[in-house]
N, C-alpha and C. Protein backbone atom coordinates (compact mmCIF):
# COMPACT_ATOMS: atom_id res chain seq x y z
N UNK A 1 0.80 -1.20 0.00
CA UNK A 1 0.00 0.00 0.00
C UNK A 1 0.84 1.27 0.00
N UNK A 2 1.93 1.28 0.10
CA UNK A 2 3.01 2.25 0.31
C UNK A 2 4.17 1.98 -0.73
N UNK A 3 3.52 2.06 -2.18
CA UNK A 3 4.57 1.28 -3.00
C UNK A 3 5.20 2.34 -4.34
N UNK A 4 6.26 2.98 -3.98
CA UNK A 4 6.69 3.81 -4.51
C UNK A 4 6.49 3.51 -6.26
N UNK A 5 6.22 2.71 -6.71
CA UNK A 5 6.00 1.79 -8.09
C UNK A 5 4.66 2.11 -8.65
N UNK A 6 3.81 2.06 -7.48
CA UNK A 6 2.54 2.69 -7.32
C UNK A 6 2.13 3.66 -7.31
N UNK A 7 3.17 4.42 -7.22
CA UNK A 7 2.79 6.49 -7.33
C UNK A 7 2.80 7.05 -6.07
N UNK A 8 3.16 5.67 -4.90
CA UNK A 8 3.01 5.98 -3.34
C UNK A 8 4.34 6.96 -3.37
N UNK A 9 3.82 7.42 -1.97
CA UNK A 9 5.41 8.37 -1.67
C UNK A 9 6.64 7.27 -0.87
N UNK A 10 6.08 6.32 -0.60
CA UNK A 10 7.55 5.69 0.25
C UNK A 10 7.91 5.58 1.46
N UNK A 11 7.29 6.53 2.33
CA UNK A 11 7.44 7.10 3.54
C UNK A 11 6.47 6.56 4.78
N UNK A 12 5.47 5.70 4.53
CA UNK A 12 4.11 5.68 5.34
C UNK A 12 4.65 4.40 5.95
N UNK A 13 4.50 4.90 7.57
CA UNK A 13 4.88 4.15 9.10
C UNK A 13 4.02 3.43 9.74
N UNK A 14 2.84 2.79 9.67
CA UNK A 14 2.18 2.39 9.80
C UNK A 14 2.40 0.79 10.39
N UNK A 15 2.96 0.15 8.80
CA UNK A 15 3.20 -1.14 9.38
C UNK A 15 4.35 -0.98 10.49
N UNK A 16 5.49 -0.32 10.21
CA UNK A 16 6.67 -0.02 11.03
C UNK A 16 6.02 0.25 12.64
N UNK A 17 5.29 0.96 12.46
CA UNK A 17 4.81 1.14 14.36
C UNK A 17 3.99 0.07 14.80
N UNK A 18 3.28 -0.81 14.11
CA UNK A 18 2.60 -2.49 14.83
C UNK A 18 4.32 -2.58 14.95
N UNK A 19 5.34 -3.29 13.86
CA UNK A 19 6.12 -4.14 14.56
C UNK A 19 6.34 -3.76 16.18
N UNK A 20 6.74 -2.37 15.64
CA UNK A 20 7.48 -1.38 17.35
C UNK A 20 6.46 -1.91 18.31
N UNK A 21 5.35 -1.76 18.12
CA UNK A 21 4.41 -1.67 19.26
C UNK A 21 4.39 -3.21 20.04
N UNK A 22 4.28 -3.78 18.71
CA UNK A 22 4.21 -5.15 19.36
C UNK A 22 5.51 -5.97 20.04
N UNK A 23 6.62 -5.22 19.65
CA UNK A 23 8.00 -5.73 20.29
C UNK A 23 8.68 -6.62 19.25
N UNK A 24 8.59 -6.58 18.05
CA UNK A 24 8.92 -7.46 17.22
C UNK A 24 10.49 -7.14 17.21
N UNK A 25 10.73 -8.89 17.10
CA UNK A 25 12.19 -8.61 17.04
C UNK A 25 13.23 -8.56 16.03
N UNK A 26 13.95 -9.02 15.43
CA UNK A 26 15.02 -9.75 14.11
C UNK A 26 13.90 -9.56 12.60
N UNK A 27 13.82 -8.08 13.15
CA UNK A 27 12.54 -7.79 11.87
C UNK A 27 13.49 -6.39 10.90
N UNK A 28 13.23 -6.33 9.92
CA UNK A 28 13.92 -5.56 8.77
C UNK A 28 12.56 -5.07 8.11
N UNK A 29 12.47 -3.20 7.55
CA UNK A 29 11.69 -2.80 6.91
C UNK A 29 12.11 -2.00 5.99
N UNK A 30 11.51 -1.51 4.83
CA UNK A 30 11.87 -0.49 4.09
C UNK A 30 11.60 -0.95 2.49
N UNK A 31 12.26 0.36 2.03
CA UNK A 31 12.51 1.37 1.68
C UNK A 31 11.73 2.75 2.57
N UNK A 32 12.18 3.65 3.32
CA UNK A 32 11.47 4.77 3.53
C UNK A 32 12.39 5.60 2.87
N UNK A 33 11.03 6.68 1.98
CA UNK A 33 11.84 7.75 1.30
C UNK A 33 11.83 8.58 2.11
N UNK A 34 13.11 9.08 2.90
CA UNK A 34 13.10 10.40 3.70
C UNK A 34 14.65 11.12 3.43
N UNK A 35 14.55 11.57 1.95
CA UNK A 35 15.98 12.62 2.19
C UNK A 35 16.76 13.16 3.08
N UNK A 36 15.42 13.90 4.17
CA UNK A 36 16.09 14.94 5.05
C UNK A 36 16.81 13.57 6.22
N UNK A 37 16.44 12.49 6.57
CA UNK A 37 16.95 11.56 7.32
C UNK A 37 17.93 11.06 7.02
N UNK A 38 18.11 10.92 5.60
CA UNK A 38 19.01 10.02 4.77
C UNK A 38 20.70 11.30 5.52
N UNK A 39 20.06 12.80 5.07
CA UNK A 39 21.26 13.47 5.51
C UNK A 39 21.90 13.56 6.38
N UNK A 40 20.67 13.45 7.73
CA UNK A 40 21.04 13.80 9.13
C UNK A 40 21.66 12.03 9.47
N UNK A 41 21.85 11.57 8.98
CA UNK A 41 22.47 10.13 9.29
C UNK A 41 23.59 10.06 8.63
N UNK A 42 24.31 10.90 7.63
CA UNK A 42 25.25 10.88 6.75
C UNK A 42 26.06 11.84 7.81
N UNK A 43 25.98 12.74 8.86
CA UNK A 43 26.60 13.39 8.91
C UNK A 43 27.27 12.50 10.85
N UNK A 44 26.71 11.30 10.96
CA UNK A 44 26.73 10.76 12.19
C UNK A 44 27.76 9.46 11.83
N UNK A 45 28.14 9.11 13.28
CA UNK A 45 29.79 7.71 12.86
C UNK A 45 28.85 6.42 12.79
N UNK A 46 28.85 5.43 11.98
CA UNK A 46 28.44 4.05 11.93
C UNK A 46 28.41 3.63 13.47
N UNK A 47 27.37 3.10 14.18
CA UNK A 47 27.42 2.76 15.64
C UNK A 47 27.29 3.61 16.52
N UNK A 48 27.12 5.10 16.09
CA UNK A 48 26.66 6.22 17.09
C UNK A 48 24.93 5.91 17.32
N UNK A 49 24.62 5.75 18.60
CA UNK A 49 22.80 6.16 18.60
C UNK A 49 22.36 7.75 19.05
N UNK A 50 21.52 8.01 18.47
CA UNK A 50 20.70 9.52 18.41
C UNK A 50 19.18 9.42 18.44
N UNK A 51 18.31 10.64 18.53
CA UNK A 51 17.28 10.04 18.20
C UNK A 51 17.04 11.11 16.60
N UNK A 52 16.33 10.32 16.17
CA UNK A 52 15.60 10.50 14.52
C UNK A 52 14.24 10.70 14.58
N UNK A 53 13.83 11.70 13.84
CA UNK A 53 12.08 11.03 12.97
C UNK A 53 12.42 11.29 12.17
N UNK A 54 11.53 10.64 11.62
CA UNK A 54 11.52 10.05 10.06
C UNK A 54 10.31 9.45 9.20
N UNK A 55 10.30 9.54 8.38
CA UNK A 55 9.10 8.98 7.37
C UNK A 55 7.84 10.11 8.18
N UNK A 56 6.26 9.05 7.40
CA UNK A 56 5.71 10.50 7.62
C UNK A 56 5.10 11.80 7.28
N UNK A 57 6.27 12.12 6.47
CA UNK A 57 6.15 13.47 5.86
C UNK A 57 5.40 14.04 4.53
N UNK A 58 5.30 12.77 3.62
CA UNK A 58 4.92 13.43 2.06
C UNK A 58 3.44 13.60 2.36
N UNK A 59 2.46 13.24 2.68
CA UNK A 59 1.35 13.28 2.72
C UNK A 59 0.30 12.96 3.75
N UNK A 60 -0.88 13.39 4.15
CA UNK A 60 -1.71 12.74 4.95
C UNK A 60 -2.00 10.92 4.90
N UNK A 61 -1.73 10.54 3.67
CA UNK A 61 -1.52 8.92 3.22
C UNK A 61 -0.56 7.97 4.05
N UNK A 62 0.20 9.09 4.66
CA UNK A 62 1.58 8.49 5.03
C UNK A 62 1.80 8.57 6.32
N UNK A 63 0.67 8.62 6.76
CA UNK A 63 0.73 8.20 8.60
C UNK A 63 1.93 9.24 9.25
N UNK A 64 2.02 8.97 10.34
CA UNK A 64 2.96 10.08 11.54
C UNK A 64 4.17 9.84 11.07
N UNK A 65 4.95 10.39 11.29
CA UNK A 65 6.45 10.50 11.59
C UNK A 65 7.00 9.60 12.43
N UNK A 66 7.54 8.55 12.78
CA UNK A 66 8.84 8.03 13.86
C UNK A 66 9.26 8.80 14.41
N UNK A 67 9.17 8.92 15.38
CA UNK A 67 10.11 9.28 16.45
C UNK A 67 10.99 8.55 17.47
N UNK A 68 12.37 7.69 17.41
CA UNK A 68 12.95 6.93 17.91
C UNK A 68 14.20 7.35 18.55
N UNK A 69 14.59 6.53 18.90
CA UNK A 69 16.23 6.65 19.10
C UNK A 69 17.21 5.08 18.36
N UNK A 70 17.70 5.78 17.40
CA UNK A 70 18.08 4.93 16.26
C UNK A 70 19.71 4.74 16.41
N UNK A 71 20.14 3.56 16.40
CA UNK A 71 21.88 2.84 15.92
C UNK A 71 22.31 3.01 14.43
N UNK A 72 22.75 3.72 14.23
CA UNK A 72 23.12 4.00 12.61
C UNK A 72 23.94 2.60 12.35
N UNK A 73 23.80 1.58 11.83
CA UNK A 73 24.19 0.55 10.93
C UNK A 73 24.68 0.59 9.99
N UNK A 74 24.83 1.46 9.01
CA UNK A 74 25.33 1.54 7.80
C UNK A 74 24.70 2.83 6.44
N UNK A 75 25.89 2.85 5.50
CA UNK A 75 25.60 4.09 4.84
C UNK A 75 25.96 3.34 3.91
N UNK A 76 25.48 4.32 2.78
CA UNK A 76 25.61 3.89 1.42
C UNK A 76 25.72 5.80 0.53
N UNK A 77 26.79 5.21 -0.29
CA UNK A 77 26.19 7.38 -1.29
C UNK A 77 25.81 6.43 -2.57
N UNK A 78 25.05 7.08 -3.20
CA UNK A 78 24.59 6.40 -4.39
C UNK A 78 24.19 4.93 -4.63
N UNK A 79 23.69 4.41 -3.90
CA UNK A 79 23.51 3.12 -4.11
C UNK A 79 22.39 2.76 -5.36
N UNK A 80 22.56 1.63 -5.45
CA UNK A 80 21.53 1.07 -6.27
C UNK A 80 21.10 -0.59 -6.21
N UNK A 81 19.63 -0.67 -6.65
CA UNK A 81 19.33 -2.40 -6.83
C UNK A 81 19.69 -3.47 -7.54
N UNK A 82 19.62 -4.02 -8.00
CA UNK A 82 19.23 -5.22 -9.40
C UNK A 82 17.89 -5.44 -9.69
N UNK A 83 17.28 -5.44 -10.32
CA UNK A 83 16.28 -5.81 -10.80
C UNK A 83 16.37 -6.73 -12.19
N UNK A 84 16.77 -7.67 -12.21
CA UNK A 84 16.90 -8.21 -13.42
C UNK A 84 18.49 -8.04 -13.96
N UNK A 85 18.63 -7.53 -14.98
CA UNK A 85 19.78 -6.92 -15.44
C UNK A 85 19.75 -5.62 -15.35
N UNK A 86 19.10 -5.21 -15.03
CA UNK A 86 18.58 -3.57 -14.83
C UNK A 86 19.35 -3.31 -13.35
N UNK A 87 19.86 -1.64 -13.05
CA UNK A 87 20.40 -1.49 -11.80
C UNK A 87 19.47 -0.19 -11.41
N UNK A 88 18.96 -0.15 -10.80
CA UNK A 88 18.01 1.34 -10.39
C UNK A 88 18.22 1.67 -9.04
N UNK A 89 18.93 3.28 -9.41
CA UNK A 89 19.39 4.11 -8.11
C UNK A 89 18.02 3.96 -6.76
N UNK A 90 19.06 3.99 -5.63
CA UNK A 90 17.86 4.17 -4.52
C UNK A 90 18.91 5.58 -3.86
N UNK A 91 20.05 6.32 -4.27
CA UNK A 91 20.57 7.33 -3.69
C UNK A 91 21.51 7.03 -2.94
N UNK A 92 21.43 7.90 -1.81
CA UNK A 92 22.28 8.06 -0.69
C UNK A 92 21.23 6.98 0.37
N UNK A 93 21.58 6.38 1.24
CA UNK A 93 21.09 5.75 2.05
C UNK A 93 21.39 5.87 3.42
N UNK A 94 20.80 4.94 4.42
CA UNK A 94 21.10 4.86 5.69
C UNK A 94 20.19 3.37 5.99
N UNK A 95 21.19 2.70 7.13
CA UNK A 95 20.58 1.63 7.69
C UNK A 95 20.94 2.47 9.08
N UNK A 96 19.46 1.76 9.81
CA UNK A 96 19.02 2.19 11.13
C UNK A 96 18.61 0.82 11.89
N UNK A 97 19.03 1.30 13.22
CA UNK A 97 18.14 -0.58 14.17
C UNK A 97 17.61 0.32 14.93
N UNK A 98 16.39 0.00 15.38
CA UNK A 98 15.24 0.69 16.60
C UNK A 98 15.15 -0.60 17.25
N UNK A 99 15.61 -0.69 19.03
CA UNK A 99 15.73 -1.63 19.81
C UNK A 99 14.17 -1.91 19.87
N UNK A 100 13.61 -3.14 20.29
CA UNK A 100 12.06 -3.75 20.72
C UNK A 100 12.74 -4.40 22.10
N UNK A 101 11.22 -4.75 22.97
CA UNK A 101 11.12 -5.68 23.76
C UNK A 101 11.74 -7.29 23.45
N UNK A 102 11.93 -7.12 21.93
CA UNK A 102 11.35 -8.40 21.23
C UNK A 102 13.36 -8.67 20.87
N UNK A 103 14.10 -7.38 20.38
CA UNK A 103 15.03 -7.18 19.89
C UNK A 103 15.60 -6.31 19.34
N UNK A 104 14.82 -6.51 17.99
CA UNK A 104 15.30 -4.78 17.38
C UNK A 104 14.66 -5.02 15.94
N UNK A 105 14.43 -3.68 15.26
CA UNK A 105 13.76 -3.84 13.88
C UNK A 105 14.89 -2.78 12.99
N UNK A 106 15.68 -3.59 11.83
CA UNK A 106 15.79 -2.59 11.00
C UNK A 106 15.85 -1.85 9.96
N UNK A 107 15.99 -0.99 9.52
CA UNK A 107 15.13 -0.01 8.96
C UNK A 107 16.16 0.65 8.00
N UNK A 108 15.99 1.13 6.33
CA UNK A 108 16.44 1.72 5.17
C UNK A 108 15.57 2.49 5.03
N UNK A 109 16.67 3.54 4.94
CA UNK A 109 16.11 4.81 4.72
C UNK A 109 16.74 5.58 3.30
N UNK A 110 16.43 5.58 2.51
CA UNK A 110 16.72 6.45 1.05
C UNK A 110 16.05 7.47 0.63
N UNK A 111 17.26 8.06 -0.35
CA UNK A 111 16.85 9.52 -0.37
C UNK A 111 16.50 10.14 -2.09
N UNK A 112 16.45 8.40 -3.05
CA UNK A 112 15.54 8.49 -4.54
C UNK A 112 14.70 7.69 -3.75
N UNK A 113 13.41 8.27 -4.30
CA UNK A 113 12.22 6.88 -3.84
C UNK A 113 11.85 6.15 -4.94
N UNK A 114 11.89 4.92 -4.07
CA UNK A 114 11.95 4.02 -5.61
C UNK A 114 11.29 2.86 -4.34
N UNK A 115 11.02 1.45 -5.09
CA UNK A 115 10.00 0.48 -4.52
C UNK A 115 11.13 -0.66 -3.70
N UNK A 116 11.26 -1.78 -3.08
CA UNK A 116 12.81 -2.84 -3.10
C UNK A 116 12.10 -3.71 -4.34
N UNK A 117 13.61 -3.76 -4.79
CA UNK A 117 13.31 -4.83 -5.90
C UNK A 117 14.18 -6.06 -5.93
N UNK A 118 15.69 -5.34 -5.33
CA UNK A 118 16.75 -5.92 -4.80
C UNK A 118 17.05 -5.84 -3.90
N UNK A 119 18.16 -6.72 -2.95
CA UNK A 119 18.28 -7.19 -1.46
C UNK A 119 19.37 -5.54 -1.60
N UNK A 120 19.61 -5.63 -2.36
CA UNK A 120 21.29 -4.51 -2.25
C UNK A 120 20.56 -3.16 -1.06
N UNK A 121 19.59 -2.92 -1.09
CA UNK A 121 18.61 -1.89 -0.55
C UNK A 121 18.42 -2.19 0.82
N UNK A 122 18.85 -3.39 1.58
CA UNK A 122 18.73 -3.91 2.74
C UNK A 122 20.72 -4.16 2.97
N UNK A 123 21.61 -4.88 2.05
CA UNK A 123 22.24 -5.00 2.64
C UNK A 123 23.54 -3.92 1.94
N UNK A 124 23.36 -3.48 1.25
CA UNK A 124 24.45 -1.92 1.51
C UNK A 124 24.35 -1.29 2.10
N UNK A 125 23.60 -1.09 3.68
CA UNK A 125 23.84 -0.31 4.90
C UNK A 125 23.54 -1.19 5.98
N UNK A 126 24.34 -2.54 5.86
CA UNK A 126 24.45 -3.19 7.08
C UNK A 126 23.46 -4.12 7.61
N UNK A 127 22.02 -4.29 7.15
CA UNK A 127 21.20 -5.20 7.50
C UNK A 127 21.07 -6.53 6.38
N UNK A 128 21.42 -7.40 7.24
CA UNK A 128 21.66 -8.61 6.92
C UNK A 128 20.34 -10.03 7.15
N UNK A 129 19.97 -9.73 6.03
CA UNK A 129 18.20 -10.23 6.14
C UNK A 129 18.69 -11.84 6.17
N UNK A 130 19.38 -12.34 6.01
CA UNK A 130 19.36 -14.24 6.18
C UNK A 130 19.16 -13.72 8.35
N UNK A 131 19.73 -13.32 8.57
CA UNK A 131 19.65 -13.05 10.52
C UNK A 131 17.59 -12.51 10.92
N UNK A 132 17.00 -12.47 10.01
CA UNK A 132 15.46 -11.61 9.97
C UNK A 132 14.73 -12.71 10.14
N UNK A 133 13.68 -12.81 10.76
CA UNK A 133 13.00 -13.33 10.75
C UNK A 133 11.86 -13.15 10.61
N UNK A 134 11.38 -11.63 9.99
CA UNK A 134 10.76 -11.06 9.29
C UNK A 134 11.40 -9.82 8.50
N UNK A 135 10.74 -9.92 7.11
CA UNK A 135 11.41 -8.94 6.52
C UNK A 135 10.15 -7.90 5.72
N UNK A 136 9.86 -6.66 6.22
CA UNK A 136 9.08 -5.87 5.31
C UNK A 136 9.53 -5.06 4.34
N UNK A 137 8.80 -5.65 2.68
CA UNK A 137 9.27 -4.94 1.95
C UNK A 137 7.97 -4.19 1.48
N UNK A 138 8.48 -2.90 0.82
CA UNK A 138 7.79 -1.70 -0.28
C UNK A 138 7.85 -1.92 -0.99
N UNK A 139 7.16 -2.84 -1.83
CA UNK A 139 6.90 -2.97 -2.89
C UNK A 139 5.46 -4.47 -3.29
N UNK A 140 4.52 -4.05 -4.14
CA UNK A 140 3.65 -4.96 -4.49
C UNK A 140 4.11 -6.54 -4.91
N UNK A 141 5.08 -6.14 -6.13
CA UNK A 141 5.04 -7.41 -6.70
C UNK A 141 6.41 -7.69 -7.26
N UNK A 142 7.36 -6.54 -7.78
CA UNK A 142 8.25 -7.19 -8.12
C UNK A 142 9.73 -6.81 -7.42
N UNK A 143 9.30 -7.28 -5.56
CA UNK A 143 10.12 -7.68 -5.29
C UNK A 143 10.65 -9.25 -5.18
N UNK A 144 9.62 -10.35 -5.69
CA UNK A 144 9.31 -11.37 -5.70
C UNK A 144 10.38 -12.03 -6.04
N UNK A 145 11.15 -11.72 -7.23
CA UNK A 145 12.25 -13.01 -7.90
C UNK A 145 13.34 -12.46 -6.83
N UNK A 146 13.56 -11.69 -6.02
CA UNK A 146 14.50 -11.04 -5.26
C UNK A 146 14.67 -11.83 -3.86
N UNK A 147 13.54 -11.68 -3.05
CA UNK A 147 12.74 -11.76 -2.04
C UNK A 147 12.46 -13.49 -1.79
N UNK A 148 11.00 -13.80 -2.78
CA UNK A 148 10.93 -14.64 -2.16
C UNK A 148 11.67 -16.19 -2.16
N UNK A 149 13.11 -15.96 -2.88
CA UNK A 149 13.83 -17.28 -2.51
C UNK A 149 14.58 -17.32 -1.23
N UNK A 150 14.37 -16.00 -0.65
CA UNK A 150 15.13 -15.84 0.67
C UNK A 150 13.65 -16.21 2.18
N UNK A 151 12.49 -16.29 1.13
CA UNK A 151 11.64 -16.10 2.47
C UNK A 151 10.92 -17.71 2.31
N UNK A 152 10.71 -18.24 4.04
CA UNK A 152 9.99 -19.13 4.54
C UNK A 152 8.49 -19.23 3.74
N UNK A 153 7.68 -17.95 3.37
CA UNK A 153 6.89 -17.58 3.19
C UNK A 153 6.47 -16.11 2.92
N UNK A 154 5.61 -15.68 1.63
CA UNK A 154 5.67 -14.36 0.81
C UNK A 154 3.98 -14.36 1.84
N UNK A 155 4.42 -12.87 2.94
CA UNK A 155 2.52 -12.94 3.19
C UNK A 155 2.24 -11.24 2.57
N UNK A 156 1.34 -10.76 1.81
CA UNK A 156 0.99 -9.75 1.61
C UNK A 156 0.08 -9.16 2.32
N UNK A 157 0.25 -7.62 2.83
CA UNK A 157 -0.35 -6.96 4.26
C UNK A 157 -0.55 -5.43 3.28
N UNK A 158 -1.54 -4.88 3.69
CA UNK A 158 -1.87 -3.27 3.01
C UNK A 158 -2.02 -2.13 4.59
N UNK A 159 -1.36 -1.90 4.52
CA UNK A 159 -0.69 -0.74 5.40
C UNK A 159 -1.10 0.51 5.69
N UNK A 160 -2.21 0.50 4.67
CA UNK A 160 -3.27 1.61 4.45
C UNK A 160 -2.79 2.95 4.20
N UNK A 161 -2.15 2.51 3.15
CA UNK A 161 -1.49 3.89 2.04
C UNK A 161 -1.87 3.98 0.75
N UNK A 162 -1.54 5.20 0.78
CA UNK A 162 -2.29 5.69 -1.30
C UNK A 162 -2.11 4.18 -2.13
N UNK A 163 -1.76 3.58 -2.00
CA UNK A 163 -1.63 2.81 -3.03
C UNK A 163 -2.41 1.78 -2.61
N UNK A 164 -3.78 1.07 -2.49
CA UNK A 164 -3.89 -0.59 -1.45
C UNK A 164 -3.49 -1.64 -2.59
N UNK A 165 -3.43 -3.02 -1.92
CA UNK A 165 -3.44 -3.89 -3.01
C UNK A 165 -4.74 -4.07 -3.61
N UNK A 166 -5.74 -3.86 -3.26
CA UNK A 166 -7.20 -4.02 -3.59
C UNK A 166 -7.75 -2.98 -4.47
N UNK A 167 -7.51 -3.13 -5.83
CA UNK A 167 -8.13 -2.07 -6.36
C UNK A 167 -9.31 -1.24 -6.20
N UNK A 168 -10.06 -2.37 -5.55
CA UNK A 168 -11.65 -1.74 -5.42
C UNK A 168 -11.34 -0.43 -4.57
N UNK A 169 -10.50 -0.48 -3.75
CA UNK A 169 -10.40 0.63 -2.81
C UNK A 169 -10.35 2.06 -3.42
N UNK A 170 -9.68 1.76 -4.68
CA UNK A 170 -9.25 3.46 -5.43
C UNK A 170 -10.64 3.65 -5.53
N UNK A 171 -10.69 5.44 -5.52
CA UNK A 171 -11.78 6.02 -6.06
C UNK A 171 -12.08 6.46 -7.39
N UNK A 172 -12.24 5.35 -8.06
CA UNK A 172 -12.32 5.19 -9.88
C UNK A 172 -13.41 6.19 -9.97
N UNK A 173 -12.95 7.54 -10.98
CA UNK A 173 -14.56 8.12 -11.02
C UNK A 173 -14.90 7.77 -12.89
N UNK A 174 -13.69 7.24 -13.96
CA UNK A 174 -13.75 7.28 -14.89
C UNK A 174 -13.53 5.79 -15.81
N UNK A 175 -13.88 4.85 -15.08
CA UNK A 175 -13.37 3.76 -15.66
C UNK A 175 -15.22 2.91 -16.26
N UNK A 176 -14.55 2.49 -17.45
CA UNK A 176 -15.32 1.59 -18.24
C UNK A 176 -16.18 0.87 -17.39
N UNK A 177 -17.25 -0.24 -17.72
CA UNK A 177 -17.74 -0.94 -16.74
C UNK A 177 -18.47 -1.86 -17.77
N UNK A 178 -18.35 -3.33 -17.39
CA UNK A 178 -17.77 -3.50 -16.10
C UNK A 178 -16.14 -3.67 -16.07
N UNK A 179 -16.39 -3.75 -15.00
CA UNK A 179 -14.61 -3.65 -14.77
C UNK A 179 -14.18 -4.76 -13.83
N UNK A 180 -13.19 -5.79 -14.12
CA UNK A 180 -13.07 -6.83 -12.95
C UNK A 180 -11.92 -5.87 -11.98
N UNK A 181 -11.51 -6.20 -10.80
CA UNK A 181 -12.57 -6.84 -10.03
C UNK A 181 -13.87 -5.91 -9.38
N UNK A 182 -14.29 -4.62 -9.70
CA UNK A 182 -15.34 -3.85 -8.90
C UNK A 182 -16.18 -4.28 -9.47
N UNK A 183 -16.68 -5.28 -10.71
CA UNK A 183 -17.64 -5.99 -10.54
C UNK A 183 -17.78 -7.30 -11.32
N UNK A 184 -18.43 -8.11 -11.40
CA UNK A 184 -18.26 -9.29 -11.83
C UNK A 184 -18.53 -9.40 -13.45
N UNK A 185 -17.72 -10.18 -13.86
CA UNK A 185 -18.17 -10.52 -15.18
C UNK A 185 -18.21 -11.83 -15.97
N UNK A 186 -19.27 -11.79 -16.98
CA UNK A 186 -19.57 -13.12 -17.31
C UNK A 186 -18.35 -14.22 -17.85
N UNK A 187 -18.46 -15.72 -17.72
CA UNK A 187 -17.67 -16.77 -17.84
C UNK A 187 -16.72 -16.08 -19.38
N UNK A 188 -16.12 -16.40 -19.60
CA UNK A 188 -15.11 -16.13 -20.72
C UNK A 188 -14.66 -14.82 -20.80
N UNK A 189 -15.42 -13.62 -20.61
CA UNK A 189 -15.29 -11.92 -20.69
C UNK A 189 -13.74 -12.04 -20.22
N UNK A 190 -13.28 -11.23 -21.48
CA UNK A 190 -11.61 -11.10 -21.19
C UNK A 190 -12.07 -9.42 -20.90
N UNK A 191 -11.00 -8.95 -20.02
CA UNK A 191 -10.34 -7.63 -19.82
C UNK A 191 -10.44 -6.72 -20.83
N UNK A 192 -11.05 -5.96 -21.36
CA UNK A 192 -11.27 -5.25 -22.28
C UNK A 192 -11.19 -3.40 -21.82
């Protein structure tokens, strides 16, 4: 629901504050697009803690801001993914850990917004997702050939950002009809 691929902004904390809340531990999230974070973490030593907010910011879509006290893990200037043979910038970066009851959750922060497509977005600033035992990614669908040979199990969750996975949710004021899925259509009817 927060899927920069999607036209989302990148930034929306939502799922990130259940993990926090609930104490989740050996948990990894992101992409959050937050420039101004990406900087104020560039200018701090690998292993210094401070506190941060972050994410948040682009829109009412995008839930509150974080407010933590964050372990800087790792930096990146210019990084980028894989996607295939394709390499697509995610910027300047930052890896962050926010301690839980549970352990700790952590967290990429970039400063192009773009969706994960590749692990490089988790582990060019220090988070090392084979150690996760949950991993949240931003993106709908094609973080999949990336992702799910590393995961136990692919579960999809909507976070309740501009983007849902459920189309019905958009507020279509101009579309054809019928239209699958907002409404049903007869046996054979292809997509038109």
């Amino acid at each position: 629901s927060d899927n920069a691929g999607g036209g989302a902004a990148s930034d929306n904390t939502n799922v990130l504050k259940r993990l926090l809340e609930r104490g989740c531990g050996d948990a990894a999230i992101g992409p959050f697009w937050d420039p101004f974070a990406v900087a104020i973490c560039h200018t701090k030593e690998i292993g210094s803690t401070f506190p941060l907010r972050f994410g948040g910011k682009a829109s009412a879509a995008s839930g509150a801001p974080v407010d933590a006290e964050v372990t800087l893990i790792g930096l990146k200037r210019d990084g980028w993914q894989s996607f295939g043979t394709a390499k697509v910038s995610f910027g300047d970066a930052a890896g962050i850990r926010i301690a839980t009851a549970g352990g700790s959750v952590d967290v990429t922060l970039i400063s192009n917004r773009t969706q994960a497509l590749g692990t490089e977005i988790f582990s060019d600033v220090g988070i090392d997702l084979a150690s996760k035992r949950y991993i949240g990614v931003k993106s709908t669908h094609h973080f999949h050939a990336a992702y799910a040979p590393i995961a136990s199990e692919v579960i999809y969750c909507d976070g309740l950002g501009p983007s849902p996975l459920d189309s019905r949710l958009y507020p279509y004021r101009k579309i054809s009809r019928p239209h699958w899925p907002h409404d049903e259509l007869p046996p054979g009817r292809f997509l038109v």
